[in-house]
Protein backbone atom coordinates (compact mmCIF):
# COMPACT_ATOMS: atom_id res chain seq x y z
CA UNK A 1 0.00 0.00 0.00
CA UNK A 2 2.51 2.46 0.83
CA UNK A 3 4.28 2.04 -2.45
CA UNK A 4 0.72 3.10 -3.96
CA UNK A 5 0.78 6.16 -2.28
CA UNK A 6 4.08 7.15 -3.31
CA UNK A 7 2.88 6.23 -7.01
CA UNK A 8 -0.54 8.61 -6.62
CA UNK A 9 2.33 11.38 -5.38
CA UNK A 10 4.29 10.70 -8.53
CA UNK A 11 1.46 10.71 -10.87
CA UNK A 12 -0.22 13.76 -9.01
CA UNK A 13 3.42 15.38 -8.94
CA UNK A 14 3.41 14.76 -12.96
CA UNK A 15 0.17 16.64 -13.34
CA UNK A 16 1.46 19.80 -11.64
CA UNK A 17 4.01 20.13 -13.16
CA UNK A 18 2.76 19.68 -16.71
CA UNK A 19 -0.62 21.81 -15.89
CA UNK A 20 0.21 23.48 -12.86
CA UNK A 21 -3.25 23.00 -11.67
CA UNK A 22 -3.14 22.62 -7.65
CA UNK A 23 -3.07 18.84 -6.26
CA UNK A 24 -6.07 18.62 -4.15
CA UNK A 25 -7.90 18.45 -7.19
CA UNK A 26 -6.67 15.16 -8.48
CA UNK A 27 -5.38 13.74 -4.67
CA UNK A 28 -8.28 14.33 -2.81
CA UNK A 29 -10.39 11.83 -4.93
CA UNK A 30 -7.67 9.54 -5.50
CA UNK A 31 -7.39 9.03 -1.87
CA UNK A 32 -11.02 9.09 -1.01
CA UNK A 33 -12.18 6.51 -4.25
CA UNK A 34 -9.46 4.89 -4.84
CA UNK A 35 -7.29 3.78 -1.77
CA UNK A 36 -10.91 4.51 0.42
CA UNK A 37 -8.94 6.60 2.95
CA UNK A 38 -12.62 8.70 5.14
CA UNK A 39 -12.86 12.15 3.60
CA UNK A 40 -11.50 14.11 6.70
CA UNK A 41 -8.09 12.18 6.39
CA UNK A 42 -7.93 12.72 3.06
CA UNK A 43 -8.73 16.16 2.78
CA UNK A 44 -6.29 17.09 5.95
CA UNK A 45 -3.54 15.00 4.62
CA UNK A 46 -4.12 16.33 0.79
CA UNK A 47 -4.07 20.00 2.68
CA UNK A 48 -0.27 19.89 4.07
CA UNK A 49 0.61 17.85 0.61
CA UNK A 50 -0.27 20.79 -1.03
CA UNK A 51 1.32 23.05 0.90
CA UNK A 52 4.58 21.45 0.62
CA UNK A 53 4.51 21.06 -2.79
CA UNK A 54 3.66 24.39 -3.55
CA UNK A 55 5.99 25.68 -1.21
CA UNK A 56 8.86 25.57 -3.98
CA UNK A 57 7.48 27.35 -6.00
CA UNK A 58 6.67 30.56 -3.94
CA UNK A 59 9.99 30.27 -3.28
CA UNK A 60 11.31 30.69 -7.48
CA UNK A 61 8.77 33.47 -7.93
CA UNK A 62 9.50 35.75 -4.79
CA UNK A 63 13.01 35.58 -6.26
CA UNK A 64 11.98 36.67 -10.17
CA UNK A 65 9.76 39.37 -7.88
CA UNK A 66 6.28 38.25 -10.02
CA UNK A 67 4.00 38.26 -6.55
CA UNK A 68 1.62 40.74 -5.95
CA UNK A 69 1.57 40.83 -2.06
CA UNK A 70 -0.64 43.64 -1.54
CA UNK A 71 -3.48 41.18 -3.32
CA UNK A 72 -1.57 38.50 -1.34
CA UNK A 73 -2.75 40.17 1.81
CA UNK A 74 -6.13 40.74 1.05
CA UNK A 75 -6.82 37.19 0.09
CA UNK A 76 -5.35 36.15 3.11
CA UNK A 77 -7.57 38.49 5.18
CA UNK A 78 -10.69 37.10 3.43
CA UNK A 79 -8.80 33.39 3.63
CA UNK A 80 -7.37 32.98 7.12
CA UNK A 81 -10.50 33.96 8.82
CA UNK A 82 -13.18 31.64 6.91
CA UNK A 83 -10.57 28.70 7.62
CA UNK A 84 -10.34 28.94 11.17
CA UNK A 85 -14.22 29.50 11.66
CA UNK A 86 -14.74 25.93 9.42
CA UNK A 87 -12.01 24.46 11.07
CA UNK A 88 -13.88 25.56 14.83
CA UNK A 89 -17.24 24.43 13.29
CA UNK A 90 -15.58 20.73 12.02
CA UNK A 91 -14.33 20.11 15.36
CA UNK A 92 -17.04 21.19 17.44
CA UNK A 93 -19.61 18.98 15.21
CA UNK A 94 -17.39 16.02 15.60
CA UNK A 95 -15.39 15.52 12.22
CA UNK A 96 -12.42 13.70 14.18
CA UNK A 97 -14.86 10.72 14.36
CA UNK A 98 -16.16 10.73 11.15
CA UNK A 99 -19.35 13.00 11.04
CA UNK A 100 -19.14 14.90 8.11
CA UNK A 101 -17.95 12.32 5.86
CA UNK A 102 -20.82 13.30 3.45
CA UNK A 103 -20.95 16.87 3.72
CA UNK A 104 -17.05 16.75 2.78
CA UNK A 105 -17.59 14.25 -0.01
CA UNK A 106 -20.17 16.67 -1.28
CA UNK A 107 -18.30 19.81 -0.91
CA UNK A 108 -15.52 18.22 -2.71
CA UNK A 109 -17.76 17.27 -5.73
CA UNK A 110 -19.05 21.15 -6.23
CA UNK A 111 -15.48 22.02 -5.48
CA UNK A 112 -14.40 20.02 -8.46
CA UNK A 113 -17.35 20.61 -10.50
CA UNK A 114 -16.26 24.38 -9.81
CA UNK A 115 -12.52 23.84 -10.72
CA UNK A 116 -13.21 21.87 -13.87
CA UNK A 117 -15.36 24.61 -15.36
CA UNK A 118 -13.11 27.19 -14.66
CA UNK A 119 -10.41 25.32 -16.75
CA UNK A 120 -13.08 24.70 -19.38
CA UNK A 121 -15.04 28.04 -19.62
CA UNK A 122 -12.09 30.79 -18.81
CA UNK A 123 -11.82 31.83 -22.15
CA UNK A 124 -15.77 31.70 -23.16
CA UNK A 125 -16.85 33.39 -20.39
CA UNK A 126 -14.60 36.48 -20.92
CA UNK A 127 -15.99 36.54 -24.51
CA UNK A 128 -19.40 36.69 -22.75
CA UNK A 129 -18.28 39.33 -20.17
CA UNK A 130 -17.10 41.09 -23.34
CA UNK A 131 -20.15 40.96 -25.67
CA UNK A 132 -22.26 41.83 -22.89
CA UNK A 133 -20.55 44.93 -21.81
CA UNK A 134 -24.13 46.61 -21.54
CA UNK A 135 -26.05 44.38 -19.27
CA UNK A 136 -26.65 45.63 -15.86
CA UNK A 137 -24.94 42.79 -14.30
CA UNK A 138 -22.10 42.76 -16.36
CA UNK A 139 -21.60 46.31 -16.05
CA UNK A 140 -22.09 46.03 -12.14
CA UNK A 141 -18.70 43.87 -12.33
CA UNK A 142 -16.83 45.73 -14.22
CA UNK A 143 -17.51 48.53 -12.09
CA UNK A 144 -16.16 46.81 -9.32
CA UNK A 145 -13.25 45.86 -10.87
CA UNK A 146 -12.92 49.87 -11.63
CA UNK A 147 -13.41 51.05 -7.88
CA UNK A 148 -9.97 50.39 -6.25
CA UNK A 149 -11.67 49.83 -2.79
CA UNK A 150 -14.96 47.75 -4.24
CA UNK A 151 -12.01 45.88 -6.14
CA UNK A 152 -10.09 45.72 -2.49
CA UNK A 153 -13.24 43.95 -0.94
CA UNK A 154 -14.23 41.45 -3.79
CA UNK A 155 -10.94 40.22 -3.48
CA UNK A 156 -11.11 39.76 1.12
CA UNK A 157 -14.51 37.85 -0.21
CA UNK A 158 -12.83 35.60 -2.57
CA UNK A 159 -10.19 34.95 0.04
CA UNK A 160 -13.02 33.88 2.34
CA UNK A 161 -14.79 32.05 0.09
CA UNK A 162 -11.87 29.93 -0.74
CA UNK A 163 -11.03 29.15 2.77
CA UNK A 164 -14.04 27.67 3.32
CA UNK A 165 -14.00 25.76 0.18
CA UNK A 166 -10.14 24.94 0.68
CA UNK A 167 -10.75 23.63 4.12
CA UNK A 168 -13.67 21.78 3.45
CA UNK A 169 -12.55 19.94 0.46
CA UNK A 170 -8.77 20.94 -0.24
CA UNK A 171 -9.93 22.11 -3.45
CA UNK A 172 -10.39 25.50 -5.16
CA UNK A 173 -7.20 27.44 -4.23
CA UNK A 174 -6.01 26.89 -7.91
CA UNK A 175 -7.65 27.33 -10.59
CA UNK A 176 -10.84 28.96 -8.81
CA UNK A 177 -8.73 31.96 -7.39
CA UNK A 178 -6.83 32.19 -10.36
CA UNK A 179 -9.85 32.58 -12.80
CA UNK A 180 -11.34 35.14 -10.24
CA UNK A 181 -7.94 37.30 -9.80
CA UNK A 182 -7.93 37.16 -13.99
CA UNK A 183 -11.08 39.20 -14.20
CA UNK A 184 -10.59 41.84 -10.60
CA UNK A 185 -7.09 42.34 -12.08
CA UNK A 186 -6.68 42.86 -15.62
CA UNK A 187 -3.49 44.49 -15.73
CA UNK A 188 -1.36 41.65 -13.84
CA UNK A 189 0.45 39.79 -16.54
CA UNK A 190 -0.44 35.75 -16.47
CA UNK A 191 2.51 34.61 -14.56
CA UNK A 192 1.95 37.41 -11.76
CA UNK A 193 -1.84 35.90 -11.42
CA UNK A 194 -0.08 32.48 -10.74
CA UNK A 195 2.42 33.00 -8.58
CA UNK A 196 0.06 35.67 -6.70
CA UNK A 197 -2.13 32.55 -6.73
CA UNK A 198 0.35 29.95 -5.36
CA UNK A 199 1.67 32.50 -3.05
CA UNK A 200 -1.48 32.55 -1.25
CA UNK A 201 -2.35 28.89 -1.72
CA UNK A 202 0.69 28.09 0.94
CA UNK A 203 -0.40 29.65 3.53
CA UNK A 204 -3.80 28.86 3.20
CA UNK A 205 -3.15 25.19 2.84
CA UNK A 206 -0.94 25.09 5.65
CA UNK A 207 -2.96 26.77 8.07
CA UNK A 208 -6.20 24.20 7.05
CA UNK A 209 -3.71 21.50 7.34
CA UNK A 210 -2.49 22.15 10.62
CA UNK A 211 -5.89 22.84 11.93
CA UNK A 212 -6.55 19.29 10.44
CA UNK A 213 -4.03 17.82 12.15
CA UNK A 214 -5.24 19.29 15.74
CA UNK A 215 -8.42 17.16 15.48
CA UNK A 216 -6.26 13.76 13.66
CA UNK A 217 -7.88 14.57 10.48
CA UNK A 218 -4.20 14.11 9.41
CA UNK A 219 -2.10 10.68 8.45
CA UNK A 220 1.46 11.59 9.12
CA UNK A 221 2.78 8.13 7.66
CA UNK A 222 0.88 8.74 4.26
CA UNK A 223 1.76 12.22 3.79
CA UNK A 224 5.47 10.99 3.64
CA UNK A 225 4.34 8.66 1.36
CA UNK A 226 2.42 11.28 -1.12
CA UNK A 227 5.56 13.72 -1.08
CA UNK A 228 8.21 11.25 -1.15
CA UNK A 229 6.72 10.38 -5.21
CA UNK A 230 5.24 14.09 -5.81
CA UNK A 231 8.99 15.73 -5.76
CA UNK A 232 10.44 14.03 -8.47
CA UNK A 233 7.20 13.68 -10.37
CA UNK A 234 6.75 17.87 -10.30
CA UNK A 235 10.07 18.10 -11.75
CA UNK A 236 9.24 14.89 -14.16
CA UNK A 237 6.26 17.23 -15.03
CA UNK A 238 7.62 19.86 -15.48
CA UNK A 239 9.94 19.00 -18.36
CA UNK A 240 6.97 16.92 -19.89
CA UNK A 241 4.84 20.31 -19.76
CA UNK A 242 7.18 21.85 -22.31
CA UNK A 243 6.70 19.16 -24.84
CA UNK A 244 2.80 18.37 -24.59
CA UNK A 245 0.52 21.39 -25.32
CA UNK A 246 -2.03 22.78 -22.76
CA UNK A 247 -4.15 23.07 -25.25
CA UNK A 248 -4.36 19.14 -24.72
CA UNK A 249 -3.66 18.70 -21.17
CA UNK A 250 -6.04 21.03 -19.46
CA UNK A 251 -9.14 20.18 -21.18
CA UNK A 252 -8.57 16.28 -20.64
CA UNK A 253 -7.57 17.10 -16.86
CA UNK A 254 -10.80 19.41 -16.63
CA UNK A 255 -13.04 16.24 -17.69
CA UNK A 256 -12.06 14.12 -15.88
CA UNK A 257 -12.64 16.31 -12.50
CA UNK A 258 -16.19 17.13 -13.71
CA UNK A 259 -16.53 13.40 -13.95
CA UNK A 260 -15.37 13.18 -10.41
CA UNK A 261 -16.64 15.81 -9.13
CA UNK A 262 -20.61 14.20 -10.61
CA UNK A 263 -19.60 10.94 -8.68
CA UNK A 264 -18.55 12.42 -5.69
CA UNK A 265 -22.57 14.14 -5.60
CA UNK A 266 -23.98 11.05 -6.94
């Protein structure tokens, strides 16, 4: 068995690095269906995973100077708050022993659902945003996007929003907040959105995870496991990404989390 965890950290590790598309998305469920590990262990364990993984890569950007930490911050305001308020609810209702096994299972299908049609409708839905400049609706975003302080608390309540999705599931820090930061912040060139992204995924992660781990929602023995295959299989990935085109990758990877994500609410 444990040699199956270090493969799902290699293959997981070979899918960040070739899409850079955050692990929880693929681990989670991999854990949950296919090594039947109960939802609260997975999703604490997948938590600090991520965080570690990530880690390195904060790291390269703060040194090319690509992270925006002012939106950094007020993510993390939004983030760190929602977090520890689901991480007090989980406890107090009893997820150490099991009780939310459901609820998690279904948070992580909408989570998923969420992801994969972010990776699947980025493009199409800022053609929509774009043709329908004049509807009120659309015009009430861009105008938020346009006020620097309506723009300053959009992005606390998508920090909040993806704590409690992040600690719930382990999912959404990716390519949710990523898609979201692409429309509040037009200017930031595509490598700022993703290390701004990433930057605020660590902390995040690691603050769930930890809070995980405080109720023994957290296997120590498989997380070695996971992050013992998912180092050399991000660098494995990485070197793959350059040859296979994400024009492939990212709509196969974004199918088969809406499949997932239908079986995890089915």
């Amino acid at each position: 068995m444990e040699w199956g965890y270090t493969l799902a950290g290699l293959f997981v590790g070979i899918m960040i690095g070739m899409t850079g598309v955050g692990g929880g998305s693929l681990m989670t469920p991999i854990l949950i269906f296919g090594f039947a590990v109960q939802p609260a262990i997975a999703v604490g364990t997948d938590l600090l995973f991520a965080a570690v993984t990530k880690a390195g890569g904060v790291w390269a950007y703060w040194r090319h100077g690509v992270v925006n930490w002012i939106v950094v911050k007020r993510l993390a305001m939004g983030s760190v708050t929602t977090t520890l308020l689901t991480l007090w609810a989980l406890n107090a209702t009893g997820v150490g022993e099991g009780q939310h096994n459901d609820l998690i299972t279904t948070a992580l299908g909408v989570a998923l659902i969420l992801t994969s049609s972010a990776l699947l409708l980025k493009k199409a839905i800022a053609g929509l945003l774009q043709a329908r400049t004049g509807h009120p609706v659309v015009s009430a975003l861009y105008r938020v996007r346009q006020d620097e302080k309506h723009k300053a608390m959009a992005t606390v309540l998508t920090g909040a929003f993806l704590g409690v999705m992040v600690t719930m599931s382990s999912v959404g820090a990716g390519a949710l907040g990523a898609v979201i930061l692409l429309f509040l912040y037009p200017k930031m060139k595509g490598v700022e959105i993703v290390a701004t992204d990433i930057a605020h995924a660590v902390p995040l992660t690691a603050i769930a995870g930890l809070g995980h781990s405080t109720v023994g929602t957290v296997d120590w023995s498989l997380l070695s496991f996971l992050v013992m295959g998912s180092l050399p299989g991000i660098y494995i990935g990485s070197h793959l990404g350059v040859k296979i085109s994400d024009r492939i990758m990212r709509p196969l990877l974004a199918v088969l989390l809406l499949l997932v994500g239908i079986k995890c609410l089915v």
